[in-house]
C-alpha atoms as a PDB file:
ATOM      1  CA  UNK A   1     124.837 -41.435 120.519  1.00  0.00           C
ATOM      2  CA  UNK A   2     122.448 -44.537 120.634  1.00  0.00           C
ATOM      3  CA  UNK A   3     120.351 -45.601 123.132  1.00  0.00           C
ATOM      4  CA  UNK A   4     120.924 -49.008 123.699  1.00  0.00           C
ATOM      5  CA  UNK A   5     120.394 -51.108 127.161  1.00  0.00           C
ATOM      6  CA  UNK A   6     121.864 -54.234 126.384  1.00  0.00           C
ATOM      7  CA  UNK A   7     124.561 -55.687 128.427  1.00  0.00           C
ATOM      8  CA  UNK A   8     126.679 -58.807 127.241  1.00  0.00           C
ATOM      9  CA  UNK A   9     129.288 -61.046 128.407  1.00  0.00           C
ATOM     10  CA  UNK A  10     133.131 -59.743 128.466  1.00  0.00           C
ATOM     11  CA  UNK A  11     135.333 -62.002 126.666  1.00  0.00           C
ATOM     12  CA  UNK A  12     139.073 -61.383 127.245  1.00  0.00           C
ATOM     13  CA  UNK A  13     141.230 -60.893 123.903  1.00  0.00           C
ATOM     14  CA  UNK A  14     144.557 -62.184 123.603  1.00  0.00           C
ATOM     15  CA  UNK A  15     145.571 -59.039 121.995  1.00  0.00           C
ATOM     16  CA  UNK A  16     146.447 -55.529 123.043  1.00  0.00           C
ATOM     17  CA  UNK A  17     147.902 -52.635 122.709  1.00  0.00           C
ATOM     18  CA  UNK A  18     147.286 -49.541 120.130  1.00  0.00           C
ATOM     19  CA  UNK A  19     145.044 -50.625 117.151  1.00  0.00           C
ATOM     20  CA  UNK A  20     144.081 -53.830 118.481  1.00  0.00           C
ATOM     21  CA  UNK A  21     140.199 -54.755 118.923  1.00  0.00           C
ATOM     22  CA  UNK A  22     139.016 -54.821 122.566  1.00  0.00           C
ATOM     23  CA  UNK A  23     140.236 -56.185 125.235  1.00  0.00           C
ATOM     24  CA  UNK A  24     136.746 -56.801 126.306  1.00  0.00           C
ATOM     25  CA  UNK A  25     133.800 -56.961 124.194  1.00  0.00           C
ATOM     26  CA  UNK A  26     130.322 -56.773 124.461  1.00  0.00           C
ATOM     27  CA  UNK A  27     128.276 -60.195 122.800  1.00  0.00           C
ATOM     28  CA  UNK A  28     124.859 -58.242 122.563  1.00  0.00           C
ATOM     29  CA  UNK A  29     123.730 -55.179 121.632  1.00  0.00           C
ATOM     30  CA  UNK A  30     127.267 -53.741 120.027  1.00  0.00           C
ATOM     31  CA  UNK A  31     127.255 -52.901 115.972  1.00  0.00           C
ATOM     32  CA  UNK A  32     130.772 -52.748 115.626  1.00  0.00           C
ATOM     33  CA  UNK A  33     130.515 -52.427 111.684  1.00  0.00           C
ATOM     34  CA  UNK A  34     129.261 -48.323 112.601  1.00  0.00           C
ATOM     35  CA  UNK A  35     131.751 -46.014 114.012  1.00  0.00           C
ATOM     36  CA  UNK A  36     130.901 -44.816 117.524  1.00  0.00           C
ATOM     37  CA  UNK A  37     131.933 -41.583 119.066  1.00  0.00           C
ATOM     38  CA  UNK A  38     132.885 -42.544 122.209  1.00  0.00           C
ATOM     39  CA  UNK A  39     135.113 -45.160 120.391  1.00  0.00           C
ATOM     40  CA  UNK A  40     136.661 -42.846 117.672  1.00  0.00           C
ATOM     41  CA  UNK A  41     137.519 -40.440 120.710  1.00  0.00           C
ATOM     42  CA  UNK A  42     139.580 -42.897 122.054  1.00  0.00           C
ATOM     43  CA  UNK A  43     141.239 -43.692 119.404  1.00  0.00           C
ATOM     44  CA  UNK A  44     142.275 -40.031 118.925  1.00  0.00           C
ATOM     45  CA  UNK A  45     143.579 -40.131 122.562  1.00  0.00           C
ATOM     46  CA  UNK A  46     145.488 -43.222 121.521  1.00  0.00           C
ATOM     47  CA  UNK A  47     143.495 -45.783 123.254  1.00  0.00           C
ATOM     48  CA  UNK A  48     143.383 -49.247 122.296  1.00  0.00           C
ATOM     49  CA  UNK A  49     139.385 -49.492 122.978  1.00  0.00           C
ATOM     50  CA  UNK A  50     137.985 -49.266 119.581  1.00  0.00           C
ATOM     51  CA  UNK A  51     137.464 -51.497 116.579  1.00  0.00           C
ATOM     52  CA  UNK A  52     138.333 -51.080 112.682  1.00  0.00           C
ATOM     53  CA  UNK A  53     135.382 -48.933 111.635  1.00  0.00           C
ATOM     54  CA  UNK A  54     136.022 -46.807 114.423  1.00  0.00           C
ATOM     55  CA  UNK A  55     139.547 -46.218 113.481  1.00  0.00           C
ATOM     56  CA  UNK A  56     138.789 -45.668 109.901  1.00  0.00           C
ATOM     57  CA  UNK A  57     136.027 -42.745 111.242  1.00  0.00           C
ATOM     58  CA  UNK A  58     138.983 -41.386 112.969  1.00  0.00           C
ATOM     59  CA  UNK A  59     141.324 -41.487 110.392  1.00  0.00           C
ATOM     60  CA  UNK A  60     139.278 -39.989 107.897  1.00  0.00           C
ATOM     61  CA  UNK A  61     139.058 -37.369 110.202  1.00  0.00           C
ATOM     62  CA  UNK A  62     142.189 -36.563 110.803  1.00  0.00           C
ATOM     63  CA  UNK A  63     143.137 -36.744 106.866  1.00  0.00           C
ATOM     64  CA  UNK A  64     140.692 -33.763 106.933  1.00  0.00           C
ATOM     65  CA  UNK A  65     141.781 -32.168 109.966  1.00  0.00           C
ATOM     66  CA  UNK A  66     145.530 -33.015 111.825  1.00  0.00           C
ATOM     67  CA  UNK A  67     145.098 -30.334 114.325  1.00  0.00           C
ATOM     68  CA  UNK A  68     141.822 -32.869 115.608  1.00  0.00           C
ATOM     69  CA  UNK A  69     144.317 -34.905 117.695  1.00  0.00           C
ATOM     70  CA  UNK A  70     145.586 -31.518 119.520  1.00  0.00           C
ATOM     71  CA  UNK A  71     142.286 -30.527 120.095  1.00  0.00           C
ATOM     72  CA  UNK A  72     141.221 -33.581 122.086  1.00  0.00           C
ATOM     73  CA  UNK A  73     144.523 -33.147 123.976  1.00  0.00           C
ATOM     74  CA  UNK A  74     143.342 -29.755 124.815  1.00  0.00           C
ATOM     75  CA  UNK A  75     140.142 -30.927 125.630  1.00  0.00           C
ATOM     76  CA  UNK A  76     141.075 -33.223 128.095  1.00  0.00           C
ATOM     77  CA  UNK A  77     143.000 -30.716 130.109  1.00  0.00           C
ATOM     78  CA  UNK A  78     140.362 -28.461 130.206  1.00  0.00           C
ATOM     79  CA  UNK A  79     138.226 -31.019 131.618  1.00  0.00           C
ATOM     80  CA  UNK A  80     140.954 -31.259 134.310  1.00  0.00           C
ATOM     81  CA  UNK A  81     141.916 -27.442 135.008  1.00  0.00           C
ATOM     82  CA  UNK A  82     137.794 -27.137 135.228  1.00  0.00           C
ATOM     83  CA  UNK A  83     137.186 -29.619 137.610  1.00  0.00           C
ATOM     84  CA  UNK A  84     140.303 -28.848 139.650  1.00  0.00           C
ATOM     85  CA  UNK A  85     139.065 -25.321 139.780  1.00  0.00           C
ATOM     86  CA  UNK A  86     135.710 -26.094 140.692  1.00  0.00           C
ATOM     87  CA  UNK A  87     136.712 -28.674 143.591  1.00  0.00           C
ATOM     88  CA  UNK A  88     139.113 -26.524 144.703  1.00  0.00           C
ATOM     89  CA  UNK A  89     138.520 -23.058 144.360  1.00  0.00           C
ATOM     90  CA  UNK A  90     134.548 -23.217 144.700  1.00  0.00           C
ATOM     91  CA  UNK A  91     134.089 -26.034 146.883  1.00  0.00           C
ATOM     92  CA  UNK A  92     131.981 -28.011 144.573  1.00  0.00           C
ATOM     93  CA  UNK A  93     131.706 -31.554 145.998  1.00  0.00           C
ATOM     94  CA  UNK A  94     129.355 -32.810 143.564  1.00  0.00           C
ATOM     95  CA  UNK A  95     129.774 -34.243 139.528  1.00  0.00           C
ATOM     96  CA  UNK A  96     127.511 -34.619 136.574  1.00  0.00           C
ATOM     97  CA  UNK A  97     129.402 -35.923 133.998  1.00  0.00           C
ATOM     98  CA  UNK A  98     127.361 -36.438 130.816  1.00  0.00           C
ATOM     99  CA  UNK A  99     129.201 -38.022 127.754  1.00  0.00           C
ATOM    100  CA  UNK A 100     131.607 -39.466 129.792  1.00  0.00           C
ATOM    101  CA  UNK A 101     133.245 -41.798 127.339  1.00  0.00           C
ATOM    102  CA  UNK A 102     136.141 -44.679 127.590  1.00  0.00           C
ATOM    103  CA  UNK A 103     138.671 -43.886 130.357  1.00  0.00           C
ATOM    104  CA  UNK A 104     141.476 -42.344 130.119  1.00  0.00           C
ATOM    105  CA  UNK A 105     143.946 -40.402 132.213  1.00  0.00           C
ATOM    106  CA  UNK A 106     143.028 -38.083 134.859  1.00  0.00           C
ATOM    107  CA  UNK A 107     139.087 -38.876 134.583  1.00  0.00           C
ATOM    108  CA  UNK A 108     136.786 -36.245 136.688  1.00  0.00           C
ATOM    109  CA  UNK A 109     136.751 -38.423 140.178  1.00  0.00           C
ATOM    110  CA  UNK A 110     140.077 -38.489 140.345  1.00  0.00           C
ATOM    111  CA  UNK A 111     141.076 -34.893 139.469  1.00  0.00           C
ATOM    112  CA  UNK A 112     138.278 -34.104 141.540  1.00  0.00           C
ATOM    113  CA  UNK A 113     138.949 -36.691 144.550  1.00  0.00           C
ATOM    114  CA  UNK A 114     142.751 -35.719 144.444  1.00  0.00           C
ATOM    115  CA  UNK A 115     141.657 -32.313 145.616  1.00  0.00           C
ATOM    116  CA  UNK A 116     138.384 -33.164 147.758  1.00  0.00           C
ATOM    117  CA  UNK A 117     138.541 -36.886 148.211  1.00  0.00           C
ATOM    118  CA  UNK A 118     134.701 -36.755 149.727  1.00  0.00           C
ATOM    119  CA  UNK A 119     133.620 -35.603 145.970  1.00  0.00           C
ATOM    120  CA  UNK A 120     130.534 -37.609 144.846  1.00  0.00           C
ATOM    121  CA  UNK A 121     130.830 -38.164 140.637  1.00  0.00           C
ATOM    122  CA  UNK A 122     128.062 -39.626 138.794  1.00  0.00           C
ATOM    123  CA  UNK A 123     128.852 -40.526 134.889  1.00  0.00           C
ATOM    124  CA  UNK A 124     126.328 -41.484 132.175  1.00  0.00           C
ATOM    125  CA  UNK A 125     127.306 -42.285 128.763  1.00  0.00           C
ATOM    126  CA  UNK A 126     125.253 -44.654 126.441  1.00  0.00           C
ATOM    127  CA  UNK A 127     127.969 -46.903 124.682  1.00  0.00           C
ATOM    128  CA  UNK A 128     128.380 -50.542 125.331  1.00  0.00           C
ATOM    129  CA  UNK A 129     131.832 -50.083 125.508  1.00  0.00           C
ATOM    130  CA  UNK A 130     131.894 -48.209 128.332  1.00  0.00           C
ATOM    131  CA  UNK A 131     129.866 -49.737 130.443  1.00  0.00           C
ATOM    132  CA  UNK A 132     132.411 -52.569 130.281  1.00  0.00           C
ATOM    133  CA  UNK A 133     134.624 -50.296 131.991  1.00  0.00           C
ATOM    134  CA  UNK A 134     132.235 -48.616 134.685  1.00  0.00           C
ATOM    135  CA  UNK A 135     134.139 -51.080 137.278  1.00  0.00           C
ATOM    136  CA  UNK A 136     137.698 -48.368 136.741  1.00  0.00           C
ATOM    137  CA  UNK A 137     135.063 -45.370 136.367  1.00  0.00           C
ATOM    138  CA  UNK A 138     133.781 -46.590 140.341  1.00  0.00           C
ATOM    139  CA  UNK A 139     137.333 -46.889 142.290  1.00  0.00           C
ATOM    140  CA  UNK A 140     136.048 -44.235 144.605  1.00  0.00           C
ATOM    141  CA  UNK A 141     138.009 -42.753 147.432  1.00  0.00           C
ATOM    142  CA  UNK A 142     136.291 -44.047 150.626  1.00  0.00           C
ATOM    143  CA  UNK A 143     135.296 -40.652 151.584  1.00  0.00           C
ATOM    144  CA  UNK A 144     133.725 -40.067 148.273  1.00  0.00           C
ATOM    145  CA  UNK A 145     131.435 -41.620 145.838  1.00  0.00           C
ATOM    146  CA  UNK A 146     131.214 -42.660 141.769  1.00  0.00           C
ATOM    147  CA  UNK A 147     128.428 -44.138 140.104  1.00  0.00           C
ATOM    148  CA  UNK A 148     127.753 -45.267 136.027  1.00  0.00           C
ATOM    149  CA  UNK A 149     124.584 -44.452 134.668  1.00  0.00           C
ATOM    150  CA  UNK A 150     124.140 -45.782 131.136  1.00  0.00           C
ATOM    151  CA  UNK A 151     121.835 -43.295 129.611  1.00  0.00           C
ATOM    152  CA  UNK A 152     121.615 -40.543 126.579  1.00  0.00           C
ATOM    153  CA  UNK A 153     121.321 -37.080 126.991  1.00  0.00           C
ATOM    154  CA  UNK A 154     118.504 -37.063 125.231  1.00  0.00           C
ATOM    155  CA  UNK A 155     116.622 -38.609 128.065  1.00  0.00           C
ATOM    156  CA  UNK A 156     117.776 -35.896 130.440  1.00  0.00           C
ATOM    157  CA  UNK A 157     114.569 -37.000 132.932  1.00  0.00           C
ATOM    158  CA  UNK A 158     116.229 -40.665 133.062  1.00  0.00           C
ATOM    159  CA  UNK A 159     119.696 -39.729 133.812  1.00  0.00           C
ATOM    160  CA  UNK A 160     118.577 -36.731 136.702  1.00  0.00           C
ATOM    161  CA  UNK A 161     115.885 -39.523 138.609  1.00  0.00           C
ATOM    162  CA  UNK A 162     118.846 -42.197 138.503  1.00  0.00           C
ATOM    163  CA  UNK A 163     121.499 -39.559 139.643  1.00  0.00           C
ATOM    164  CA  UNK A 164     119.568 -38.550 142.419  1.00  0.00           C
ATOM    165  CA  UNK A 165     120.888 -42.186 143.968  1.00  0.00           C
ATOM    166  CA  UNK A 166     124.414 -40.415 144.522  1.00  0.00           C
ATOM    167  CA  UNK A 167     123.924 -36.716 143.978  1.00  0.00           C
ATOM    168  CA  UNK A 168     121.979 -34.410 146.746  1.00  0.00           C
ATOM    169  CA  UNK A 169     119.996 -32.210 144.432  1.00  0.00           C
ATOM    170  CA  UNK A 170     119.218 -29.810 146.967  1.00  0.00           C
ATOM    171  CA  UNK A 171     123.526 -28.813 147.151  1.00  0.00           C
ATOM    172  CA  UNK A 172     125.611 -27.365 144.423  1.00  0.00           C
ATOM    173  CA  UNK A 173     126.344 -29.847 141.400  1.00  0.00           C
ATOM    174  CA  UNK A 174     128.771 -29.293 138.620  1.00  0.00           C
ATOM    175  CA  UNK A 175     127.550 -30.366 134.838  1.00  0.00           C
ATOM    176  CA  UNK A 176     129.791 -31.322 132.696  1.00  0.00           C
ATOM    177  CA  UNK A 177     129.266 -31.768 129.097  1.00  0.00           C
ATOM    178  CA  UNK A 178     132.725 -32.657 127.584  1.00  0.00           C
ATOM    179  CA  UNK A 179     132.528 -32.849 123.680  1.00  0.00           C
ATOM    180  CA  UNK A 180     128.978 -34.366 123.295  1.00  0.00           C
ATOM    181  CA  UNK A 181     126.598 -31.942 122.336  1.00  0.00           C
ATOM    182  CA  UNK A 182     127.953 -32.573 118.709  1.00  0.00           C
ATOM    183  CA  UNK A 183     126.333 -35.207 118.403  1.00  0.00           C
ATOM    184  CA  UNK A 184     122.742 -33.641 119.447  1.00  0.00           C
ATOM    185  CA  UNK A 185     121.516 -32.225 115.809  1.00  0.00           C
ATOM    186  CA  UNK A 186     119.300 -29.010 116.159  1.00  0.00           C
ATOM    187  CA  UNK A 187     115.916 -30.830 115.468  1.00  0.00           C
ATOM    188  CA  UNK A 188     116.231 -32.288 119.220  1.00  0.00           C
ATOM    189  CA  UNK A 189     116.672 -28.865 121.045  1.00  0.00           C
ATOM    190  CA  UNK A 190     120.090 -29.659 122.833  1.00  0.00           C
ATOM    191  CA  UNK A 191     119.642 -25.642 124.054  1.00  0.00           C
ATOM    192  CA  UNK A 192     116.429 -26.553 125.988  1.00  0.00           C
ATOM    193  CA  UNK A 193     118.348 -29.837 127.157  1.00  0.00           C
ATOM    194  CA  UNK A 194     120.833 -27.921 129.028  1.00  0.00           C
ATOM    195  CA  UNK A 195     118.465 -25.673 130.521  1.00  0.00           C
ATOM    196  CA  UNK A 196     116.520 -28.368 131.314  1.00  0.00           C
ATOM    197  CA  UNK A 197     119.867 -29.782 133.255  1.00  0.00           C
ATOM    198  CA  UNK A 198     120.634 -26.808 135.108  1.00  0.00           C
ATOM    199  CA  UNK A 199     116.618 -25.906 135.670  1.00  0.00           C
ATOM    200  CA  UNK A 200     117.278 -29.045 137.801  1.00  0.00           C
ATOM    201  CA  UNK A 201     120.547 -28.395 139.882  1.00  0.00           C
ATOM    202  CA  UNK A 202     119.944 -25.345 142.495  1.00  0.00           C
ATOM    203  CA  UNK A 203     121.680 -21.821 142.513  1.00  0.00           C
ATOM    204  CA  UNK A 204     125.661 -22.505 142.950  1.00  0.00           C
ATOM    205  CA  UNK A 205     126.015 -24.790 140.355  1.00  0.00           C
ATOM    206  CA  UNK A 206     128.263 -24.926 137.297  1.00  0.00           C
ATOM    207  CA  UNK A 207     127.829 -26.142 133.805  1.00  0.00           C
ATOM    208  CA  UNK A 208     131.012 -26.724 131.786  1.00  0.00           C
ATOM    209  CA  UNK A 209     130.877 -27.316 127.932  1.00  0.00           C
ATOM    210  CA  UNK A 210     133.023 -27.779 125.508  1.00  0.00           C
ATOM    211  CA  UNK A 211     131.843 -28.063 121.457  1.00  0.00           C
ATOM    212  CA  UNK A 212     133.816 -28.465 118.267  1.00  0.00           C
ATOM    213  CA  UNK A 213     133.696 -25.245 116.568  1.00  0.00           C
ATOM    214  CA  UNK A 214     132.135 -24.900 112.987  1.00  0.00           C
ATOM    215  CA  UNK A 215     133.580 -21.041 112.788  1.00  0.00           C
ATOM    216  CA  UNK A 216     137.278 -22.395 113.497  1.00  0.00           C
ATOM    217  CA  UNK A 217     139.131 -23.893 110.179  1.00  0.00           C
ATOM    218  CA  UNK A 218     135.329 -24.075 108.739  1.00  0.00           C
ATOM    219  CA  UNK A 219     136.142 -25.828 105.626  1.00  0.00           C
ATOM    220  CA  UNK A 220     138.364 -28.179 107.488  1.00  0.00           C
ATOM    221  CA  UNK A 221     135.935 -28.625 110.171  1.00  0.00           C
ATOM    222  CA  UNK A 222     133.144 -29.121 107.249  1.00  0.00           C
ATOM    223  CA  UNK A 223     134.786 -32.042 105.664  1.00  0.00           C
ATOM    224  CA  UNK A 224     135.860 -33.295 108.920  1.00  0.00           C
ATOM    225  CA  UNK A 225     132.092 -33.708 109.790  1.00  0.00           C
ATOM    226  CA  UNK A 226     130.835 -34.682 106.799  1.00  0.00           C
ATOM    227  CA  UNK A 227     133.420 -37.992 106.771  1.00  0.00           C
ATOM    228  CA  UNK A 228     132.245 -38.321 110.466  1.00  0.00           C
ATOM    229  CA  UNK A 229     128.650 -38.561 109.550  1.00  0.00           C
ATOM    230  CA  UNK A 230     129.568 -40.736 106.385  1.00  0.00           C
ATOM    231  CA  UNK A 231     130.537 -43.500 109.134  1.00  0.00           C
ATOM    232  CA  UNK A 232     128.820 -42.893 111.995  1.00  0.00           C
ATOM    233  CA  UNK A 233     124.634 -43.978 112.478  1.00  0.00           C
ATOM    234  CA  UNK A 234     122.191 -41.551 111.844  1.00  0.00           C
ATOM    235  CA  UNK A 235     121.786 -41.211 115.414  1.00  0.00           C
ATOM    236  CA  UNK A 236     125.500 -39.993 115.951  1.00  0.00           C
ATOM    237  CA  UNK A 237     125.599 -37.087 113.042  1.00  0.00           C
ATOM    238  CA  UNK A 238     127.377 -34.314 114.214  1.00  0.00           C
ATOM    239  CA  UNK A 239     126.768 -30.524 114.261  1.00  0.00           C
ATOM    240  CA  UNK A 240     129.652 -28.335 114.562  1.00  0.00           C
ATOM    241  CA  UNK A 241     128.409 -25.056 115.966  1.00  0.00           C
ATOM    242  CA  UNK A 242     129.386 -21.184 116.144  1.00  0.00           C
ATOM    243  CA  UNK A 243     130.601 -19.395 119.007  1.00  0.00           C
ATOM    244  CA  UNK A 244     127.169 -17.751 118.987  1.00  0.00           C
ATOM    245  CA  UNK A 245     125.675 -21.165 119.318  1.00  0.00           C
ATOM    246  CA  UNK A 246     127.810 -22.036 122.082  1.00  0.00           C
ATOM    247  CA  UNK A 247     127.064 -19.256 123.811  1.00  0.00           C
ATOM    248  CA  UNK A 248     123.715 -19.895 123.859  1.00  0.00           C
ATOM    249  CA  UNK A 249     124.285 -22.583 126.237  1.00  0.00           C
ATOM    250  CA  UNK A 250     125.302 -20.602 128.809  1.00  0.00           C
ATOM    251  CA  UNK A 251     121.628 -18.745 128.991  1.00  0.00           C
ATOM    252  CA  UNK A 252     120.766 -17.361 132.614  1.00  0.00           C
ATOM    253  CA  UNK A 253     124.253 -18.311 133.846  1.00  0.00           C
ATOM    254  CA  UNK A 254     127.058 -16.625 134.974  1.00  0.00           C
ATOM    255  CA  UNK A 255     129.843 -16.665 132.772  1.00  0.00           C
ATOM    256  CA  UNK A 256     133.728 -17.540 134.544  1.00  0.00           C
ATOM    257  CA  UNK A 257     136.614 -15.066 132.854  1.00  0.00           C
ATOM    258  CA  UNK A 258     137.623 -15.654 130.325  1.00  0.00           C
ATOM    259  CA  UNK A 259     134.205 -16.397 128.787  1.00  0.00           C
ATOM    260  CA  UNK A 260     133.861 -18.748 125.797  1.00  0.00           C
ATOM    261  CA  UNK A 261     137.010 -19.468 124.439  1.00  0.00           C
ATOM    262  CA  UNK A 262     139.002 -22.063 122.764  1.00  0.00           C
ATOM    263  CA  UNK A 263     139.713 -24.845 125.767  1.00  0.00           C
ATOM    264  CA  UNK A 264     143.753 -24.099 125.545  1.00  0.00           C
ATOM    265  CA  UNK A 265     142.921 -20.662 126.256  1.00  0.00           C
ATOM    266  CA  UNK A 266     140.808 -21.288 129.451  1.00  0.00           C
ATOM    267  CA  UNK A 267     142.860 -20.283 131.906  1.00  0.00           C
ATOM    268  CA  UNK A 268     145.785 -22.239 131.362  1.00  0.00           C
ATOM    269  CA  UNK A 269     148.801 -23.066 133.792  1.00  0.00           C
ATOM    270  CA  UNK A 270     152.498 -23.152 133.768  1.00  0.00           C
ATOM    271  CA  UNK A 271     152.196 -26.179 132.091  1.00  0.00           C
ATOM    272  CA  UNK A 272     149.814 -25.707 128.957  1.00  0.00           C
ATOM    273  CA  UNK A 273     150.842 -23.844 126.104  1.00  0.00           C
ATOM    274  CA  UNK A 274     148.755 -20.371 125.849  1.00  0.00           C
ATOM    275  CA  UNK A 275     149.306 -20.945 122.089  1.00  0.00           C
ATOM    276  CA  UNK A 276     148.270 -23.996 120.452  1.00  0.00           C
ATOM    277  CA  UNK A 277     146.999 -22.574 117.547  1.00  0.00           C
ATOM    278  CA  UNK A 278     143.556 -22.400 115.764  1.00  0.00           C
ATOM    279  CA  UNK A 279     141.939 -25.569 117.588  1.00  0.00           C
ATOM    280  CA  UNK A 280     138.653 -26.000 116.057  1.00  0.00           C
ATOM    281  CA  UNK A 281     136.678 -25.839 119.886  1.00  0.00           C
ATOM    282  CA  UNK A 282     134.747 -23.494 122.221  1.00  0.00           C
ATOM    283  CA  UNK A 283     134.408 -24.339 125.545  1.00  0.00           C
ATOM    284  CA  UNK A 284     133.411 -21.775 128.888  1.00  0.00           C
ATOM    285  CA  UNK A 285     132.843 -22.754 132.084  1.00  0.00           C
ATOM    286  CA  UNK A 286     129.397 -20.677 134.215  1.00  0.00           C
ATOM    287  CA  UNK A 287     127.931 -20.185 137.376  1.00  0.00           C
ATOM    288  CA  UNK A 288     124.242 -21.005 137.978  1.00  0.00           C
ATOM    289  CA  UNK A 289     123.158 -17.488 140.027  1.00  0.00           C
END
């Protein structure tokens, strides 16, 4: 994750489709020599808004790892059966979504709006690339509310004073921190950043996490990281972590049955597989008492 502020023109590419550089690029403040992994995510999830380091980061990846491209399947119907769950089944009106990364299908305001279209969704992610897309990331439903913070979560201060523009503190709010405490190594106490988070939201709220296991397929997962952090900046190394550590980030909360699992094991529906094998992820959805 880097911090960077700069915003830039959007030029429009003649090109498209899978593999293809931008659509729309960013003139200022964009390295795209260094893998991203916002960028490399989207590439798994067969997106067409990355560029040729990225892809290589991904690939690498992958070579070490094939079941990586299941897993971020998985993940992103987690991120869907939690939100749905949460809109629906606990009346939660109200978003945090930290690490929000490219769009894709099915992002949380519009699982979330589908159910309760006066949900209020605030996302904050710190890539370039993204912001060029806040504009699909706000299509709100006129009862509702979205807003774009660019931000990192390691400015958790920032991204709370600037959500506070959309998001009632005082009412129940839902964190969500799909896939990006990975790239928070241990020396900036991502542990105390969550708590921080939640110390912040008021009883009734929910944090949902999901982390890349380094307990799963750990040799696999140990390569896997180690070409990651061959190609990504020094301020995107990632840190796979063991269920223990995941755990962890659930302190003081409540923890939703079935606990910390893998994500296709979180309460899946009719539709997802209960079995997709050893997918190298922990996720758990809790309750803020």
């Amino acid at each position: 994750m880097t911090v960077d502020g700069t915003e830039g023109a959007l030029v429009p590419s003649e090109q498209s489709g899978f593999g293809t550089e931008p659509q729309a690029r960013v003139a200022r403040g964009l390295d795209t020599s260094v893998a991203h992994p916002a960028r490399v995510y989207n590439y798994w999830l067969g997106g067409k808004d990355n560029f040729a380091a990225d892809r290589a980061a991904a690939e690498a990846a992958v070579a070490a790892n094939p079941l990586v491209l299941q897993g971020v399947r998985a993940n992103r119907a987690f991120l869907g059966r939690a939100v749905r769950f949460l809109a629906g089944d606990r009346g939660i009106r109200q978003f945090l979504d930290i690490g929000t990364g490219i769009p894709a299908a099915e992002n949380t305001h519009e699982v979330a709006q589908a159910v309760a279209p006066d949900c209020r969704v605030v996302y904050v992610d710190n890539d370039p690339i993204v912001l060029v897309h806040a504009r699909a990331l706000l299509a709100s439903t006129p009862q509702g509310a979205t807003a774009y913070i660019e931000a990192d979560l390691r400015d958790p201060d920032t991204i709370l004073r600037q959500a506070a523009a959309t998001l009632d503190f005082s009412q129940p709010v839902a964190v969500t921190l799909l896939a990006i405490l990975q790239n928070l190594p241990d020396s900036t106490r991502p542990h105390a950043i969550v708590a921080g988070l939640m110390e912040a939201v008021p009883s009734g709220s929910w944090l949902v996490i999901s982390h890349p296991a380094g307990d799963i397929m750990p040799e696999a997962m140990a390569e896997m990281g180690k070409r990651l952090n061959a190609r990504q900046s020094p301020d995107d190394q990632v840190t796979f972590r063991h269920y223990e550590e995941v755990c962890r980030f659930f302190d003081g909360l409540e923890l939703l049955e079935p606990g910390v699992v893998q994500p296709h094991r979180w309460r899946p529906d009719r539709h997802d597989p209960v079995d997709g094998g050893d997918l190298s992820a922990w996720c758990g959805v809790a309750c803020k008492p």
